[in-house]
C-alpha atoms as a PDB file:
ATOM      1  CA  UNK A   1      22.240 -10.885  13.603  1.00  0.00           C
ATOM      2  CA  UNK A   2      24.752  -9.109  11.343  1.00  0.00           C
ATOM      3  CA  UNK A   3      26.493 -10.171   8.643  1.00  0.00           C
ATOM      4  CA  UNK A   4      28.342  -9.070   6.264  1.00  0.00           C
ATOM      5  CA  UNK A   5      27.280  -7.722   2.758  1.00  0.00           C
ATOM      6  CA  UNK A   6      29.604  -6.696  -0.005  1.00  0.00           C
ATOM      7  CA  UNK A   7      28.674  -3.028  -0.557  1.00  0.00           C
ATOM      8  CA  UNK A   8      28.242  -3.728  -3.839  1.00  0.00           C
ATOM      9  CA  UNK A   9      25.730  -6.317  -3.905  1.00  0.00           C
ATOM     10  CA  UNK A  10      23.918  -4.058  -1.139  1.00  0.00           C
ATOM     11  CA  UNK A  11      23.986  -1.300  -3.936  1.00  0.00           C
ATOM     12  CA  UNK A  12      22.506  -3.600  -6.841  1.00  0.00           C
ATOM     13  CA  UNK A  13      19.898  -4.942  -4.721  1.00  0.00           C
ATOM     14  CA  UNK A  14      18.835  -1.325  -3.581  1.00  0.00           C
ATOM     15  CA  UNK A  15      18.509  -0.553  -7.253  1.00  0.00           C
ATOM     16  CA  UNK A  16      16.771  -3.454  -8.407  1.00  0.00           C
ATOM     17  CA  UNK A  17      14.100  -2.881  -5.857  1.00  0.00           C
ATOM     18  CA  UNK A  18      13.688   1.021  -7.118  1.00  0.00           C
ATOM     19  CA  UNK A  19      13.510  -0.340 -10.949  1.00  0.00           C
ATOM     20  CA  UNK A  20      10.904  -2.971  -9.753  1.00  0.00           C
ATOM     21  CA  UNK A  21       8.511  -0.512  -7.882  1.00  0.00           C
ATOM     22  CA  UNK A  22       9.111   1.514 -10.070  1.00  0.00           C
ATOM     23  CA  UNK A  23       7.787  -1.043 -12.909  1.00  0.00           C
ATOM     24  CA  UNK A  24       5.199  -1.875 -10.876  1.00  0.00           C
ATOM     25  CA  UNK A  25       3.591   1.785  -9.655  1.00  0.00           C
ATOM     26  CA  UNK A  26       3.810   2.364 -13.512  1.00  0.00           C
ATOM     27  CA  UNK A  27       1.850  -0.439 -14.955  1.00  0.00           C
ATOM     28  CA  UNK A  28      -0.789  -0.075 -11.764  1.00  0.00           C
ATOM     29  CA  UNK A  29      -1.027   3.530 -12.945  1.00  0.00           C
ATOM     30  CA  UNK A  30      -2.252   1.945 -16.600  1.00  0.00           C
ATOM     31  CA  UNK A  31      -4.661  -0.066 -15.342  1.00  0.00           C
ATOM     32  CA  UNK A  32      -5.606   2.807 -13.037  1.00  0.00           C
ATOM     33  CA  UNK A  33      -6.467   4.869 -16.215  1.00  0.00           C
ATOM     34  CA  UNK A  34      -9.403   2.228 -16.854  1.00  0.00           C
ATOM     35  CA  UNK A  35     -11.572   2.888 -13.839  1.00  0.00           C
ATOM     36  CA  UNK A  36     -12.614   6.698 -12.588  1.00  0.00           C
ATOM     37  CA  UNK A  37      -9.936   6.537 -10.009  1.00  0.00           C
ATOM     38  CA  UNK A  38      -6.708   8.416  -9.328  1.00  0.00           C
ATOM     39  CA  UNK A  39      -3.492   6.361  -7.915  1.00  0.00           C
ATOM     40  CA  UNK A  40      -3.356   8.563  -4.667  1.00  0.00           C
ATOM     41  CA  UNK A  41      -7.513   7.491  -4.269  1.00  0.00           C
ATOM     42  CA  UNK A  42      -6.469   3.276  -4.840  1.00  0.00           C
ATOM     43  CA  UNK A  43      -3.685   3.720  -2.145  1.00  0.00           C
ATOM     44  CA  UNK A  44      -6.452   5.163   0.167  1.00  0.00           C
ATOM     45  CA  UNK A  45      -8.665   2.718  -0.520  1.00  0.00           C
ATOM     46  CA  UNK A  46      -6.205   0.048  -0.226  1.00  0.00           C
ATOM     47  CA  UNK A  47      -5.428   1.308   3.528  1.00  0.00           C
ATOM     48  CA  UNK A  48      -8.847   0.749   4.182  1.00  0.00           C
ATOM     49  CA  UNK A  49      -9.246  -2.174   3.315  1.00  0.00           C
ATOM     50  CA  UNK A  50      -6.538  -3.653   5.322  1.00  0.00           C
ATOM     51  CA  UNK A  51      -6.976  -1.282   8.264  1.00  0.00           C
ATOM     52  CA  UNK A  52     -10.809  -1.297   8.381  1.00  0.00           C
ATOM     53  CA  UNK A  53     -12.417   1.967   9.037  1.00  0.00           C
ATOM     54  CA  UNK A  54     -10.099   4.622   9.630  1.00  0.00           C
ATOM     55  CA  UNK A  55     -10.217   8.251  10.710  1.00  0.00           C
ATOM     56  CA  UNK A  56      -8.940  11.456   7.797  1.00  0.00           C
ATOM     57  CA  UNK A  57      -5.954  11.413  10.761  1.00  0.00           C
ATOM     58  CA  UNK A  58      -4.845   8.244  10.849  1.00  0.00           C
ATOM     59  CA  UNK A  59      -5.257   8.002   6.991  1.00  0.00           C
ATOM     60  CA  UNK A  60      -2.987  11.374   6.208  1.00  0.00           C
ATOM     61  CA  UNK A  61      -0.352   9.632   8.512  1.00  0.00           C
ATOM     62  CA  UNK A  62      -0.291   6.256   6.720  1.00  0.00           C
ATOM     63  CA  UNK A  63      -0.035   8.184   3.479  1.00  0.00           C
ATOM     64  CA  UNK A  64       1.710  10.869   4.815  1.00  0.00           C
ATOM     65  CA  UNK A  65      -0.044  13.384   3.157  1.00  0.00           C
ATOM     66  CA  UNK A  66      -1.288  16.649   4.824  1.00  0.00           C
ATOM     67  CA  UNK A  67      -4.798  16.185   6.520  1.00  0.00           C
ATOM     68  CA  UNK A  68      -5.977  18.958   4.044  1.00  0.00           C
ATOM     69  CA  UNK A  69      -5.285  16.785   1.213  1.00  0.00           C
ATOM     70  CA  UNK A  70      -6.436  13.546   2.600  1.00  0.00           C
ATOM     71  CA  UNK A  71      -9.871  15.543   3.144  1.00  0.00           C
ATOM     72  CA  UNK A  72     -10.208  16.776  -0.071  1.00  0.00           C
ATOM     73  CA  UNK A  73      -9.667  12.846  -1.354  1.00  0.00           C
ATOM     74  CA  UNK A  74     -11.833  11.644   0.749  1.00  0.00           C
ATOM     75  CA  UNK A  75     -13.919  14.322  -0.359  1.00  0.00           C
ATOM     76  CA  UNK A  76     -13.616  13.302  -4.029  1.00  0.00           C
ATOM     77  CA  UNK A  77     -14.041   9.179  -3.244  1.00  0.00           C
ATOM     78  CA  UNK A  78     -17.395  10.333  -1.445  1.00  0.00           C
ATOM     79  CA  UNK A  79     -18.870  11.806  -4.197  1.00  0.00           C
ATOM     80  CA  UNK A  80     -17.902   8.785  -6.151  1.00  0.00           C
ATOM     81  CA  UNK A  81     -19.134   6.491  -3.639  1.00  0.00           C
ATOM     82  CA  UNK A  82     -16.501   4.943  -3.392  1.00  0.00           C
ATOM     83  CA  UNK A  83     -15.825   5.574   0.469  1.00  0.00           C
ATOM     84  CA  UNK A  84     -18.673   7.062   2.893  1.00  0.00           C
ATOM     85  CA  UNK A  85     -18.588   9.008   6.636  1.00  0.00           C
ATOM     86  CA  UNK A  86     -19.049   7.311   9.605  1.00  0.00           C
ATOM     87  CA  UNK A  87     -19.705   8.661  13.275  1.00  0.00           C
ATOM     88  CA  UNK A  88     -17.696   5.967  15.671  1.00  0.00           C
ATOM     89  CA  UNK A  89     -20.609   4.768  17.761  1.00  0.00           C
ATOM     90  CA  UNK A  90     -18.406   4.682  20.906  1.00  0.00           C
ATOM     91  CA  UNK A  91     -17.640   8.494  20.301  1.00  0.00           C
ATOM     92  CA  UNK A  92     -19.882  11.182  17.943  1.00  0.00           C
ATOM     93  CA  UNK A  93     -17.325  13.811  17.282  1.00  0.00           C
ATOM     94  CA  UNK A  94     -15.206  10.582  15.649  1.00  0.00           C
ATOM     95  CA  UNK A  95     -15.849  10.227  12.184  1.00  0.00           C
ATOM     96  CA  UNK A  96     -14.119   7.058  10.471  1.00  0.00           C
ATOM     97  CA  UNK A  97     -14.046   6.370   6.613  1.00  0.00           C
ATOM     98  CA  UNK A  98     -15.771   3.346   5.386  1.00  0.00           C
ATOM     99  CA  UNK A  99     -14.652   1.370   2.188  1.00  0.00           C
ATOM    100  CA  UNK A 100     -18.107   0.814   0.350  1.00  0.00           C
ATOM    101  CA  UNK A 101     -18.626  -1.706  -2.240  1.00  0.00           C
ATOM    102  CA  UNK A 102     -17.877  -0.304  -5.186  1.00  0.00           C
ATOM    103  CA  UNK A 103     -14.447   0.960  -3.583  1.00  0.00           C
ATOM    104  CA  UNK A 104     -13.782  -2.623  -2.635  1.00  0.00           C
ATOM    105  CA  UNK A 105     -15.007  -3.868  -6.531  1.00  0.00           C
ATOM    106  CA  UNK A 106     -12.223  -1.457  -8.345  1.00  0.00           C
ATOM    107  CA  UNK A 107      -9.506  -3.007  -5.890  1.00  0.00           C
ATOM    108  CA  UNK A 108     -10.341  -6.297  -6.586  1.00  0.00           C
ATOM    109  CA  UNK A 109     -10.139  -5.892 -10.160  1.00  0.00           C
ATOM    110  CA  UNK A 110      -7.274  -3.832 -10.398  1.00  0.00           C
ATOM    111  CA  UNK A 111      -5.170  -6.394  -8.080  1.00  0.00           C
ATOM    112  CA  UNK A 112      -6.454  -9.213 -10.180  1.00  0.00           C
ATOM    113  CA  UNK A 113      -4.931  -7.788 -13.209  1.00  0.00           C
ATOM    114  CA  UNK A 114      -1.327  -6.374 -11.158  1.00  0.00           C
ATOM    115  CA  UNK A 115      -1.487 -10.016 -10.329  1.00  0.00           C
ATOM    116  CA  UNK A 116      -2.012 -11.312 -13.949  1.00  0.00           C
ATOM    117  CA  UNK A 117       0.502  -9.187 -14.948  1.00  0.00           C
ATOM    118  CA  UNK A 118       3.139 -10.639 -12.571  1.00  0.00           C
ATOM    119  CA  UNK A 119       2.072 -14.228 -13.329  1.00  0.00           C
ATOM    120  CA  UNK A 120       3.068 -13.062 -16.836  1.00  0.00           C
ATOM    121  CA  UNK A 121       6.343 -11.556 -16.243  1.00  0.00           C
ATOM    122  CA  UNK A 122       6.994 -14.950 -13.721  1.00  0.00           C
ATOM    123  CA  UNK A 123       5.982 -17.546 -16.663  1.00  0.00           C
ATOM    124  CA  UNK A 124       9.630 -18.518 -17.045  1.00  0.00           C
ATOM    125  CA  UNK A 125      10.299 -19.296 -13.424  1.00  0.00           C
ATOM    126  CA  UNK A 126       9.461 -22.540 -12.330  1.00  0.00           C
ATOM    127  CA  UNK A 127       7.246 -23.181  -9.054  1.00  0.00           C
ATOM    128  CA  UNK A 128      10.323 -23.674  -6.860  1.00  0.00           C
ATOM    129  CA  UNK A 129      11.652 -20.224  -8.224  1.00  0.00           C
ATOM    130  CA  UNK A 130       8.451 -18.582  -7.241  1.00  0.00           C
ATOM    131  CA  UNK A 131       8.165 -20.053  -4.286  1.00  0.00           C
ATOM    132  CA  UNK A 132      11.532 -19.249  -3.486  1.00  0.00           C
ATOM    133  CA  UNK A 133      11.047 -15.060  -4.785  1.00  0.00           C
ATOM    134  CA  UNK A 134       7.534 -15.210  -3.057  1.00  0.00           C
ATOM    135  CA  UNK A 135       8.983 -16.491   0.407  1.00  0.00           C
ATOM    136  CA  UNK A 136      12.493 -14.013  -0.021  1.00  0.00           C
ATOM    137  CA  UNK A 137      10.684 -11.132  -0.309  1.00  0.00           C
ATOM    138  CA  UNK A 138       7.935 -12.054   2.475  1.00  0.00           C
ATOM    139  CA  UNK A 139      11.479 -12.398   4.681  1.00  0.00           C
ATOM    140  CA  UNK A 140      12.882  -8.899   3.236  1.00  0.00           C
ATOM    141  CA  UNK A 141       9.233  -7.517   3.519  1.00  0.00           C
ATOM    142  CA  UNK A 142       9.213  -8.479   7.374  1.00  0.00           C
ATOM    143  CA  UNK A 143      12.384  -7.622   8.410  1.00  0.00           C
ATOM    144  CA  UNK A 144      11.974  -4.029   6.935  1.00  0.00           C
ATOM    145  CA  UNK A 145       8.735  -3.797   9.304  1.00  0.00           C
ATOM    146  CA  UNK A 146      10.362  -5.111  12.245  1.00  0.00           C
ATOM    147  CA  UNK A 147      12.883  -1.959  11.577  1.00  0.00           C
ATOM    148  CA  UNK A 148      10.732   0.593  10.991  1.00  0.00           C
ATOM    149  CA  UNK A 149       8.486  -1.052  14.146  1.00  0.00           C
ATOM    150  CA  UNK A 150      12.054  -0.387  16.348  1.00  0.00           C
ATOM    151  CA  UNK A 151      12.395   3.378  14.556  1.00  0.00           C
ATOM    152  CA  UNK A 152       9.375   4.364  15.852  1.00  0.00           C
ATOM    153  CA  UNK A 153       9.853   3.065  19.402  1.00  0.00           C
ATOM    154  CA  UNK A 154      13.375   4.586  19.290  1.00  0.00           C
ATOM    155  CA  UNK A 155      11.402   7.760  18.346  1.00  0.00           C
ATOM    156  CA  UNK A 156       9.012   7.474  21.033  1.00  0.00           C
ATOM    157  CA  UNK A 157      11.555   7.190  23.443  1.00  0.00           C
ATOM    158  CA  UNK A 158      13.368  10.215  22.491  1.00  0.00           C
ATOM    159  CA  UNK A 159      10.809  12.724  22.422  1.00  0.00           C
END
């Protein structure tokens, strides 16, 4: 379905979403400063936590960095034990990268206080308002996926 959108509005919106990640990468990056992490070494460990045990491929491509840096992070969360080496089971020359427990403890502390933080920010909304933000971008969120999903399939197609 298309519609419609004054250029305008599209333009305000597109710059309202850069100042709010913006915001948001920034005050991540001073809580970051707390714990002996860097913000490229969260992100990581945030992949694997939702994706589960991944290899230094697919983990380079979802942060599209260069699988020589990706190793060398992984490298440095290792020695911090905050990630070890796995051989895949179903294949020996696989090796994934497992979240360990203490990677898992710093990303549940330093979402607990992004999240405080935005329940701060939000205190003037009401319920409904959140609600309403919460469900908006959830609906902007999924619809930017859905692209990106059709992208890649165009992609595929091509080459």
């Amino acid at each position: 379905m298309h519609s419609t959108i004054d250029l305008k509005v599209i333009a305000e919106l597109e710059k309202d979403v850069r100042y709010i990640s913006h915001m948001v990468k920034q005050r991540g990056r001073e809580i970051l400063n707390h714990y002996p992490i860097t913000p490229p070494q969260f992100i990581a460990l945030q992949w694997l936590l939702d994706s589960g045990d991944l290899t230094i491929g697919e983990l380079s491509k979802k942060m599209y960095l260069a699988f020589s840096t990706t190793t060398d992070l992984v490298d440095r969360m290792e020695k911090n034990e905050l990630i070890e080496r796995v051989r895949d089971p179903k294949d020996r020359r696989v090796v994934r990268i497992h979240l360990l427990d203490k990677g898992k403890e710093i990303i549940d502390e330093v979402i607990e206080k992004r999240q405080e933080y935005l329940q701060e920010v939000l205190k003037t909304y009401s319920p409904e308002e959140v609600e309403k933000l919460r469900s908006s971008m959830t609906q902007l969120y999924n619809e930017m996926k859905e692209h990106e999903e059709a992208q890649e399939k165009d992609s595929k197609k091509e080459s």
